[in-house]
C-alpha atoms as a PDB file:
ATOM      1  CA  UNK A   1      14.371 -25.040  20.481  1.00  0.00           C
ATOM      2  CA  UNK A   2      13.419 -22.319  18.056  1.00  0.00           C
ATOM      3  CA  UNK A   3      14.994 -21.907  14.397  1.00  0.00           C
ATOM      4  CA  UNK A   4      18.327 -20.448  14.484  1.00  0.00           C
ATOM      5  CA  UNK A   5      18.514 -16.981  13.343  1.00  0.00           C
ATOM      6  CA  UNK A   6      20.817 -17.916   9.993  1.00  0.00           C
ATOM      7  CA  UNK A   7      18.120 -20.125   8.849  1.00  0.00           C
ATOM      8  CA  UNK A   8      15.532 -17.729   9.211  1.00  0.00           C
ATOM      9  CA  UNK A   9      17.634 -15.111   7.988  1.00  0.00           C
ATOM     10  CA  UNK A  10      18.503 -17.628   4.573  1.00  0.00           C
ATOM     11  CA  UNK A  11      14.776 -18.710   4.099  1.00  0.00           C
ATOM     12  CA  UNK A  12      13.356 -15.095   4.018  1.00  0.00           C
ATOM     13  CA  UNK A  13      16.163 -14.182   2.267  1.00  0.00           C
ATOM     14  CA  UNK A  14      15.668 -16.091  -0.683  1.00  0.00           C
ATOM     15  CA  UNK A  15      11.330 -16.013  -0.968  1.00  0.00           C
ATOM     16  CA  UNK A  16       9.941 -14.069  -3.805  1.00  0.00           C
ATOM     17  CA  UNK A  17       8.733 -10.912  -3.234  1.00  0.00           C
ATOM     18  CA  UNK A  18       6.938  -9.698  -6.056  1.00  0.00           C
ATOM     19  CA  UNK A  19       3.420  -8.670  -5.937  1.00  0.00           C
ATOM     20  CA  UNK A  20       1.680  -7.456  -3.333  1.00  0.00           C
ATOM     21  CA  UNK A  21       0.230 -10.895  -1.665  1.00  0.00           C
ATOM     22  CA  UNK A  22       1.707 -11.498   1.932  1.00  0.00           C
ATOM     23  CA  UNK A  23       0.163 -14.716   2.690  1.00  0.00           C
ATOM     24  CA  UNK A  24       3.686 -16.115   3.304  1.00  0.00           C
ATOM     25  CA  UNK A  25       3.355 -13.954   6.331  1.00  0.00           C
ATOM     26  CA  UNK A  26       0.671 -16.101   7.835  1.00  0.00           C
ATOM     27  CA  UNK A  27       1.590 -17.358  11.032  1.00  0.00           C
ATOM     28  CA  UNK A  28       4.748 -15.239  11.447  1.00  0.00           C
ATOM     29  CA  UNK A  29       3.238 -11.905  11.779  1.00  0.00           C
ATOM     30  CA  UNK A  30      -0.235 -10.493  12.382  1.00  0.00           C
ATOM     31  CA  UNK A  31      -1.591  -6.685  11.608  1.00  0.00           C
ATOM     32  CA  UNK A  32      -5.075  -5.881  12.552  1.00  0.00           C
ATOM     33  CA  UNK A  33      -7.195  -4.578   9.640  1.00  0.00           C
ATOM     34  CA  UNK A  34      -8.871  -1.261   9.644  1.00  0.00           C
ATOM     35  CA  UNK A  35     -12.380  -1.379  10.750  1.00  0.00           C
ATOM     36  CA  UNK A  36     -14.064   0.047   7.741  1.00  0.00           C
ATOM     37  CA  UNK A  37     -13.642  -3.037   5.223  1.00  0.00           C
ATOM     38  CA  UNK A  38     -11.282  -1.070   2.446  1.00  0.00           C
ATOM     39  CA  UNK A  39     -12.183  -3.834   0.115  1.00  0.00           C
ATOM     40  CA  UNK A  40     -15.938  -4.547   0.310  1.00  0.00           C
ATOM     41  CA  UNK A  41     -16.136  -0.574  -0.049  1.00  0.00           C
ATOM     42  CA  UNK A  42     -14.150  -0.713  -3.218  1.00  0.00           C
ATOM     43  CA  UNK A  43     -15.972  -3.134  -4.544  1.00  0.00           C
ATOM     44  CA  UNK A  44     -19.171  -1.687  -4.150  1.00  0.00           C
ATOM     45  CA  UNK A  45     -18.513   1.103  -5.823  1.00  0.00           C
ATOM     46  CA  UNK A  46     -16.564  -0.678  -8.779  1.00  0.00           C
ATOM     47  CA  UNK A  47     -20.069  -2.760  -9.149  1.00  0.00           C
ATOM     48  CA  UNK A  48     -21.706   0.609  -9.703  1.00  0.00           C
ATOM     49  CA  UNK A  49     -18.884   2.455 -12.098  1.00  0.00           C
ATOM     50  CA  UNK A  50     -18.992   3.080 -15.475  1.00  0.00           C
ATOM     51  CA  UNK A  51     -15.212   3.763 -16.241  1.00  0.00           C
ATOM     52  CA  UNK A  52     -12.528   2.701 -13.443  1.00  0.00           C
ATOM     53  CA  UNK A  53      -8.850   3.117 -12.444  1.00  0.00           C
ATOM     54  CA  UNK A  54      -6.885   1.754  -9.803  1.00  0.00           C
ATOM     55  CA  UNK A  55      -3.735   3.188  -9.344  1.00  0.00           C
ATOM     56  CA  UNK A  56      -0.211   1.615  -8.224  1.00  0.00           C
ATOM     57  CA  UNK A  57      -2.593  -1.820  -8.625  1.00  0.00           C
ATOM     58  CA  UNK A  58       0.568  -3.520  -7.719  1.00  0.00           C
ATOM     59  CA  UNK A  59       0.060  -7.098  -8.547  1.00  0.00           C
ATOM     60  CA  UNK A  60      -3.566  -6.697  -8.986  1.00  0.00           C
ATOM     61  CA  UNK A  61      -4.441  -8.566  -6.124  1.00  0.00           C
ATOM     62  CA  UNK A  62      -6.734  -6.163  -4.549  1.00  0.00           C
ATOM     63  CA  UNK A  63      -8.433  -5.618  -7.588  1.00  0.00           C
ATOM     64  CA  UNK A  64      -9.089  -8.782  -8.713  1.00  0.00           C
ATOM     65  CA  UNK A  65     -11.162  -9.680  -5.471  1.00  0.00           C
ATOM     66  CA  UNK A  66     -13.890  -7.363  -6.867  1.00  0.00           C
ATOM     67  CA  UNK A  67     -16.919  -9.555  -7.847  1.00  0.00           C
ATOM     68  CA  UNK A  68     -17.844  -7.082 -10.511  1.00  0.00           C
ATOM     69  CA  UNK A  69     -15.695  -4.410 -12.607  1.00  0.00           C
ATOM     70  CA  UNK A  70     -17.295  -2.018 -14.644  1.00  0.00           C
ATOM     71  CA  UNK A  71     -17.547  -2.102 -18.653  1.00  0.00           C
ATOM     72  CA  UNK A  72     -14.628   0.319 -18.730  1.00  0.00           C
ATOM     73  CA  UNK A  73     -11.314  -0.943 -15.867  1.00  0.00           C
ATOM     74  CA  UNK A  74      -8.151   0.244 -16.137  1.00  0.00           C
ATOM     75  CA  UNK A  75      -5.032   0.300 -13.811  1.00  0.00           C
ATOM     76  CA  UNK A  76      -1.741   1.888 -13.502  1.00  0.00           C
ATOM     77  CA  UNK A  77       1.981   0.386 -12.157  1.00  0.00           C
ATOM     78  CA  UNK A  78       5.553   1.300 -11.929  1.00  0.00           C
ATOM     79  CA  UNK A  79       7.751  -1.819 -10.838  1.00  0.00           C
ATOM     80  CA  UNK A  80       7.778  -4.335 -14.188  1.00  0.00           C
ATOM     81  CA  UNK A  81       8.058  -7.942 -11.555  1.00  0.00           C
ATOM     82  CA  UNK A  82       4.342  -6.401 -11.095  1.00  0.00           C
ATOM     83  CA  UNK A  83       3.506  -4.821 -14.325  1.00  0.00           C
ATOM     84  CA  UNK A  84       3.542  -8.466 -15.401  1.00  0.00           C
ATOM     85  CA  UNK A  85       1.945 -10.371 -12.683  1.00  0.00           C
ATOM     86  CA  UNK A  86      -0.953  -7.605 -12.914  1.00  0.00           C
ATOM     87  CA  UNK A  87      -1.495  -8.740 -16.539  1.00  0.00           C
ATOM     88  CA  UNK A  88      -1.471 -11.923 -16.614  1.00  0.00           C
ATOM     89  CA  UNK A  89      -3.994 -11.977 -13.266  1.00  0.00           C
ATOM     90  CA  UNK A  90      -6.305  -9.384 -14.473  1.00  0.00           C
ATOM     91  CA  UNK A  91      -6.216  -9.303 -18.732  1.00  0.00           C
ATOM     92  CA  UNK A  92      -8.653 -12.002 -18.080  1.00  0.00           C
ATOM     93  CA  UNK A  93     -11.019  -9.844 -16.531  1.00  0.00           C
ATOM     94  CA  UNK A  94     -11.015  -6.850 -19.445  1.00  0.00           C
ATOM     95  CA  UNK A  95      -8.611  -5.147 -17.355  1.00  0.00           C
ATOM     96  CA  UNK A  96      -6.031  -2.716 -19.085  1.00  0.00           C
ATOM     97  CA  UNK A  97      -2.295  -2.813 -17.058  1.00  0.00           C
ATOM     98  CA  UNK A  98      -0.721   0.237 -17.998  1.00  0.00           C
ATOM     99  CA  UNK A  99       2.907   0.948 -17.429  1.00  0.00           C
ATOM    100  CA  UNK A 100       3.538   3.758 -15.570  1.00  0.00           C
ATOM    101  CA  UNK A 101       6.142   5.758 -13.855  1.00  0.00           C
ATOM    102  CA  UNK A 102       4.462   7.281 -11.100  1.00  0.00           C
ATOM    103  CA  UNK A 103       4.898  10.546 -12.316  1.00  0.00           C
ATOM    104  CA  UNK A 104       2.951  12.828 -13.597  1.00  0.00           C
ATOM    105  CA  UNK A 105       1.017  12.910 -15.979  1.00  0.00           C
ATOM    106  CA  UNK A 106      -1.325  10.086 -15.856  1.00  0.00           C
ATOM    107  CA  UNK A 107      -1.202   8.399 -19.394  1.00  0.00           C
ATOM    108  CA  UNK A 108      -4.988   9.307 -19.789  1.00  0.00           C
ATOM    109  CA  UNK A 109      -7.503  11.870 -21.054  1.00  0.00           C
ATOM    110  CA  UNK A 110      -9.356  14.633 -18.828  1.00  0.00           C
ATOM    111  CA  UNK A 111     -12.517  13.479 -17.612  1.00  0.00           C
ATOM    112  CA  UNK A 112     -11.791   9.937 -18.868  1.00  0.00           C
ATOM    113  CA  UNK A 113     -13.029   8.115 -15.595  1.00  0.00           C
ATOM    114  CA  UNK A 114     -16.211   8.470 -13.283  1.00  0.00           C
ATOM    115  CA  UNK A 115     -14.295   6.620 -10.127  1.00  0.00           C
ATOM    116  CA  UNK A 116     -10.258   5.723  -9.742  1.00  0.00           C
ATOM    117  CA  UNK A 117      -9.673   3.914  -6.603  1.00  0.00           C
ATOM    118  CA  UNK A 118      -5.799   3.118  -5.077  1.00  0.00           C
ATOM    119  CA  UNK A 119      -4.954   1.152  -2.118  1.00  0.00           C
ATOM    120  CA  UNK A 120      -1.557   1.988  -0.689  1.00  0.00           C
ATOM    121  CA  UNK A 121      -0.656   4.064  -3.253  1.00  0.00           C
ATOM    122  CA  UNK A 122       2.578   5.611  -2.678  1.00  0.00           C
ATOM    123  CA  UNK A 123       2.447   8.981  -3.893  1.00  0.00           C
ATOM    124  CA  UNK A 124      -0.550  10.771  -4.632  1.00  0.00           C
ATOM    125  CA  UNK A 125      -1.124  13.186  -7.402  1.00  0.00           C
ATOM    126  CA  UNK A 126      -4.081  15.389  -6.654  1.00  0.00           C
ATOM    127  CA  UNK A 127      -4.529  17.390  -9.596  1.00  0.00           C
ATOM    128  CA  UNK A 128      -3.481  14.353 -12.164  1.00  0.00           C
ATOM    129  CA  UNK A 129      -6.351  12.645 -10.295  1.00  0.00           C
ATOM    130  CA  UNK A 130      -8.615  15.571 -10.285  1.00  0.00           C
ATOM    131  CA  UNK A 131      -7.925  15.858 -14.055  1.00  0.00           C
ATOM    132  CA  UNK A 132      -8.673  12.146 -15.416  1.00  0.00           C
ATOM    133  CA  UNK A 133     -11.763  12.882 -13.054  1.00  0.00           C
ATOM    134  CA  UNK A 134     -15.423  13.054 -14.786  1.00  0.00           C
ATOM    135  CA  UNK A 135     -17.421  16.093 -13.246  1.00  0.00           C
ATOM    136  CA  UNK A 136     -19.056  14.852 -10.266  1.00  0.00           C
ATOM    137  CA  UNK A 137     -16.609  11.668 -10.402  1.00  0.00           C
ATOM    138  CA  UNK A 138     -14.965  10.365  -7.268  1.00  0.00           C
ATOM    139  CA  UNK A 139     -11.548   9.063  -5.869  1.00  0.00           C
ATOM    140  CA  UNK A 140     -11.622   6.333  -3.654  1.00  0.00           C
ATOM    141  CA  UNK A 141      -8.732   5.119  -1.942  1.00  0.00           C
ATOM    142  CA  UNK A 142      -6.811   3.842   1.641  1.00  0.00           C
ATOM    143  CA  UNK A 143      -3.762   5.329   2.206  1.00  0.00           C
ATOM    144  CA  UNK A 144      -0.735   4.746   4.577  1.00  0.00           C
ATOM    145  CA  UNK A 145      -0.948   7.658   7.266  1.00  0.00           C
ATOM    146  CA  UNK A 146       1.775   8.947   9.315  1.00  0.00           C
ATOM    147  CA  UNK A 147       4.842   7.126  11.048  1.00  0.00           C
ATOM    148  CA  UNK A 148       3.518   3.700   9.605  1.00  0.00           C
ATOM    149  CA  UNK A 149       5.908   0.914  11.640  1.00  0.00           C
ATOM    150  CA  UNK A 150       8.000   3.282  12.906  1.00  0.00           C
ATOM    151  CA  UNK A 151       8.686   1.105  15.748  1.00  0.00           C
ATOM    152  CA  UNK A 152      10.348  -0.712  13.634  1.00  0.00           C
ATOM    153  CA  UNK A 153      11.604   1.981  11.211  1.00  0.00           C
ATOM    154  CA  UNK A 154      13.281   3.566  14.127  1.00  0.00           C
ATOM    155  CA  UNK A 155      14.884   0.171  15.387  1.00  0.00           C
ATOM    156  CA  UNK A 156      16.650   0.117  12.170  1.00  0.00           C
ATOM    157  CA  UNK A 157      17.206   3.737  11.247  1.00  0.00           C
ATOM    158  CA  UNK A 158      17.088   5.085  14.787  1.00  0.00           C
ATOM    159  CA  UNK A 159      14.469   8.707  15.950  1.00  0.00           C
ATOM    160  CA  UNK A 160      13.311  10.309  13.046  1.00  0.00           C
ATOM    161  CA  UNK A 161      12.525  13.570  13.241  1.00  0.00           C
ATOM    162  CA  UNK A 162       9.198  15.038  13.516  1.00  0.00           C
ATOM    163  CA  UNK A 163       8.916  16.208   9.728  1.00  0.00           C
ATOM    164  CA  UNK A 164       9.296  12.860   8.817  1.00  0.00           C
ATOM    165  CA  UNK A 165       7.032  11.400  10.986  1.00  0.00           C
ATOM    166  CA  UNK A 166       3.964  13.505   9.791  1.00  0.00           C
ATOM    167  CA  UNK A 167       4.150  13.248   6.364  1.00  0.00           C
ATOM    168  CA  UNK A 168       1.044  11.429   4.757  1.00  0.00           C
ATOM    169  CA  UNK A 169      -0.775  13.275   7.563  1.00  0.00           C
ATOM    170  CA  UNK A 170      -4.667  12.647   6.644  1.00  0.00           C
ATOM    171  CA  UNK A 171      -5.352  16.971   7.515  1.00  0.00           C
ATOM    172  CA  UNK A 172      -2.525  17.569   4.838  1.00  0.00           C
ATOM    173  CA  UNK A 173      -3.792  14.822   2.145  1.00  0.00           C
ATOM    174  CA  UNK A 174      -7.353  16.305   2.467  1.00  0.00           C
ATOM    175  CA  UNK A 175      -5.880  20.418   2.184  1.00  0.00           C
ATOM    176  CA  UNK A 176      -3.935  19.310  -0.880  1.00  0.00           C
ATOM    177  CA  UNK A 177      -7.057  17.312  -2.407  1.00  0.00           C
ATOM    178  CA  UNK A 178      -9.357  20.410  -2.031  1.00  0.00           C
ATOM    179  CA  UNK A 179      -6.728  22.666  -3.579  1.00  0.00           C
ATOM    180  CA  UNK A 180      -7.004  20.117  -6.889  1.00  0.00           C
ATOM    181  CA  UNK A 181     -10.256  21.067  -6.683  1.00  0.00           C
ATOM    182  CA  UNK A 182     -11.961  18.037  -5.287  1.00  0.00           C
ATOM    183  CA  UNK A 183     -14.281  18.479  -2.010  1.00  0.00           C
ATOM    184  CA  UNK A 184     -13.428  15.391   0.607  1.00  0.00           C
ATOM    185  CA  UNK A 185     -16.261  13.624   1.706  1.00  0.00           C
ATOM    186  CA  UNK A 186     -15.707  10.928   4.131  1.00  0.00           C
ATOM    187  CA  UNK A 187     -11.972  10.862   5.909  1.00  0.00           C
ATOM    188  CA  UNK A 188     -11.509   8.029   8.772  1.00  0.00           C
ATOM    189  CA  UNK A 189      -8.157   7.149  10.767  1.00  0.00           C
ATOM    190  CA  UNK A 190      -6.672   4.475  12.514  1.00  0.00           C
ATOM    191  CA  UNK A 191      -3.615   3.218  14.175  1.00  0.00           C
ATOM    192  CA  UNK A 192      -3.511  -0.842  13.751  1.00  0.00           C
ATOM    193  CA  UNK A 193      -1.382  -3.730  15.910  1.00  0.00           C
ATOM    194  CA  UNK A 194       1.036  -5.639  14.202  1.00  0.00           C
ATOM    195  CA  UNK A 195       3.292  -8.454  15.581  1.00  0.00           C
ATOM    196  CA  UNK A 196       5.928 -10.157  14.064  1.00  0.00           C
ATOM    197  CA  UNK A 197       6.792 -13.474  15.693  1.00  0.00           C
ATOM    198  CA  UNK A 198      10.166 -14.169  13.918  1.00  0.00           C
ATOM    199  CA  UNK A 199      13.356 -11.822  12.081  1.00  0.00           C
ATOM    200  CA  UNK A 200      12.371 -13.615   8.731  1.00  0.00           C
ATOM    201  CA  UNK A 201       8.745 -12.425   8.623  1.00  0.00           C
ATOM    202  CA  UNK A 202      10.953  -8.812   9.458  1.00  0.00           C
ATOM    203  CA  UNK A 203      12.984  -9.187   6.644  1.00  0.00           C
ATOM    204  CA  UNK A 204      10.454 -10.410   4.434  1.00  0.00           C
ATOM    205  CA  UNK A 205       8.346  -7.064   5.222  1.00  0.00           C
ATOM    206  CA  UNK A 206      11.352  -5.211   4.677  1.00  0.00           C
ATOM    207  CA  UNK A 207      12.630  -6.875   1.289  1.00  0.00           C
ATOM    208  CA  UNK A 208       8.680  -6.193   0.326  1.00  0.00           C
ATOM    209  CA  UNK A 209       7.863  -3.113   1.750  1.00  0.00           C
ATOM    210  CA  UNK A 210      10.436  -1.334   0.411  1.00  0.00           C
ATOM    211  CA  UNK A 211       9.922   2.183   1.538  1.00  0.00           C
ATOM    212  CA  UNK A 212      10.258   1.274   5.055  1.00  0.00           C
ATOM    213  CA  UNK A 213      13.795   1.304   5.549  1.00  0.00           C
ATOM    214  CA  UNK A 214      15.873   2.334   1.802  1.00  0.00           C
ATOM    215  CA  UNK A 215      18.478   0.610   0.331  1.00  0.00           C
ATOM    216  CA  UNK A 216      17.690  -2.869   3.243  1.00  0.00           C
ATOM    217  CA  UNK A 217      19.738  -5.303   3.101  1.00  0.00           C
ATOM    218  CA  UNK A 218      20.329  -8.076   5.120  1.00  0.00           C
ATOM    219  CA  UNK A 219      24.164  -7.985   4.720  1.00  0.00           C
ATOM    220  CA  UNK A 220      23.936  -4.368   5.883  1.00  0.00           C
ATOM    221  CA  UNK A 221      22.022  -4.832   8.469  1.00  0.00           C
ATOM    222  CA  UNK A 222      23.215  -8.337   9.881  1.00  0.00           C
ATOM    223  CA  UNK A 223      24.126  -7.287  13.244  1.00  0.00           C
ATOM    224  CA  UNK A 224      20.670  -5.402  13.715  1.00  0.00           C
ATOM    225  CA  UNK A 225      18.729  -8.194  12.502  1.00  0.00           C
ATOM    226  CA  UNK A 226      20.162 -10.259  15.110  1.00  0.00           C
ATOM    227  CA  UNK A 227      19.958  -8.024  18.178  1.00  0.00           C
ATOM    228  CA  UNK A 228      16.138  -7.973  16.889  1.00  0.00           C
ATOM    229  CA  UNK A 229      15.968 -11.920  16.710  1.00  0.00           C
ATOM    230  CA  UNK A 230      17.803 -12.182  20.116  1.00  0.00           C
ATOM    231  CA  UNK A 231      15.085  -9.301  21.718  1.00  0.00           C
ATOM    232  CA  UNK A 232      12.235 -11.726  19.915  1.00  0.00           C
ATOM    233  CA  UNK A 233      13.694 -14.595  21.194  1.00  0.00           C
ATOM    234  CA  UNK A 234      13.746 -13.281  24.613  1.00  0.00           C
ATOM    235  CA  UNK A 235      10.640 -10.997  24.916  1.00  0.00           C
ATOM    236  CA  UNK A 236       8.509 -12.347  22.500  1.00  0.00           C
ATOM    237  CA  UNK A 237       6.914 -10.842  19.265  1.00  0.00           C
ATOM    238  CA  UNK A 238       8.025  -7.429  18.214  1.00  0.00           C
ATOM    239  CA  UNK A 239       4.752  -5.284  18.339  1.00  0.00           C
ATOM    240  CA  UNK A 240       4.669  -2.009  16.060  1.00  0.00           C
ATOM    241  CA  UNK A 241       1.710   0.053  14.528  1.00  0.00           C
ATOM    242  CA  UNK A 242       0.544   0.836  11.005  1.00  0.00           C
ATOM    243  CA  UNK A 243      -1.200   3.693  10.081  1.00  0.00           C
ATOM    244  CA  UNK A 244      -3.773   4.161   7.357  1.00  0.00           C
ATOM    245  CA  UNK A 245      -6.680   6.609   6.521  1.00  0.00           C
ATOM    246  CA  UNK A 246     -10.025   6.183   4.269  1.00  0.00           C
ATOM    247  CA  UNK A 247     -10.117   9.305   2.101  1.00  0.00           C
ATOM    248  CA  UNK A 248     -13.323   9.796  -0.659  1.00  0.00           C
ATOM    249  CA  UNK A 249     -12.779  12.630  -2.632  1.00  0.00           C
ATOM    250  CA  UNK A 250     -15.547  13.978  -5.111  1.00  0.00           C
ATOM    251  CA  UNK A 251     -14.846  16.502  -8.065  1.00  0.00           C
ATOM    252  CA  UNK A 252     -17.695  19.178  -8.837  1.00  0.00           C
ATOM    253  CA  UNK A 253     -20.376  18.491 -11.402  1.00  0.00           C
END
C-alpha cells in the first residue's frame, strides 16, 4: 500500500526549499533535460571570459559546477534564503554575490563585463544587459519558454488564456534583444517530459517554483492536491511539459 496522501502532504510540507538544488526530487519526479547541455556550454565559455556575471544565480549551484571562472566573476540575486547560500558556496571561489532586486538598473558599470550568463532567470532586462555589455561581449543564457507545466498550472488554476500562455515566447525574447541593440546568434527550443510520481514531489515543485501557481498553499489548495493524489494513485504519474530555449546574444564591437 502506497503512502497516504497526509503524510506525503506533511513531509513535503515541511522540506527546505531554499536554493535552487532539487535533488530531493530524485525518485519522485523526472524532467528530461534539453539536448544542448546548458551547463557544459556555460562553462566553456566562463573558461574563456575575462569578466563574468550570472544573473538570478539563485543558490549558486549552477555556477559553481564550472571547472574554471574567469579572473573577474560576479553574480546577481533577489530572495536573501539565497543571497546567503550563494555566498557562502561561491565566496570561496572569488565570486562576488550581489544583492539585487531584479529591477533595473543592474548595480554595475557600462561595458563592465565581456560575457553574463543566467539560467532560468525570471525576468530579463535587455537593455540593462546590453548596457553592462563590453562591445562585442555576449549574453549567454537558458530561459523558461512558453506555457512551462501548464498541465499542471492549469490543474490548479484552470485554462489560461492564450496571452498568458505565450509569454516568454523565444520570437518575442529575440525581437526585444535586437531592439537593446544586441544581434541573436544561436536560438534553440524544446518542449521536455516531466513526471511526477507522488503529490509531495507536486508540492515540493510548487513551494519551490514559486511562479507556477502564486500565493500556493497547501491549506488552500487541500482538496486539489488530493483529487491530484487520488488521479496519481489511480492512473499513475502525472506527466506535464517544460519549456525552455537557448538564446546567445552578442552586442556590436
Amino acid at each position: 500500500m502506497g503512502r497516504t496522501f497526509e503524510d506525503l502532504m506533511t513531509e513535503a510540507e515541511s522540506v527546505p526549499v531554499d536554493g535552487w538544488d532539487f535533488t530531493w526530487l530524485e525518485g519522485r519526479a523526472t524532467e528530461q533535460r534539453p539536448s544542448w547541455g546548458y551547463q557544459r556550454l556555460m562553462s566553456a565559455r566562463l573558461a574563456q571570459a575575462g569578466a563574468a556575471l550570472d544573473i538570478q544565480t539563485g543558490g549558486g549551484e549552477v555556477l559553481a559546477e564550472a571547472p574554471k571562472l574567469p579572473p573577474v566573476m560576479a553574480a546577481t540575486e533577489s530572495w536573501p534564503p539565497n543571497i546567503a547560500a550563494a555566498t557562502a558556496l561561491l565566496r570561496p571561489r572569488g565570486v562576488v554575490v550581489v544583492a539585487d532586486p531584479d529591477e533595473p538598473p543592474l548595480p554595475f558599470a557600462d561595458a563592465a563585463f565581456d560575457l553574463i550568463t543566467s539560467r532560468h532567470p525570471a525576468t530579463v532586462w535587455w537593455r540593462e544587459i546590453a548596457r553592462v555589455l563590453e562591445p562585442g561581449g555576449t549574453y549567454f543564457a537558458q530561459h523558461v519558454g512558453p506555457a512551462s507545466v501548464f498541465e499542471l498550472v492549469e490543474f490548479f488554476l484552470g485554462p489560461q488564456p492564450e496571452s498568458v500562455r505565450h509569454k516568454r515566447h523565444p520570437d518575442n525574447e529575440r525581437a526585444t534583444a535586437q531592439a537593446a541593440g544586441l544581434n541573436v546568434v544561436d536560438l534553440r527550443a524544446e518542449r521536455l517530459r516531466m513526471e511526477f510520481f507522488d503529490i509531495g514531489a507536486v508540492i515540493y515543485f510548487l513551494r519551490k517554483v514559486i511562479w507556477m501557481v502564486p500565493g500556493f498553499t497547501v491549506d488552500g489548495y487541500r482538496d486539489r492536491l488530493r483529487e491530484l493524489h487520488e488521479k496519481i494513485e489511480d492512473e499513475g504519474p502525472f506527466v506535464a511539459h517544460s519549456s525552455r530555449f537557448l538564446i546567445e546574444a552578442r552586442k556590436a564591437v
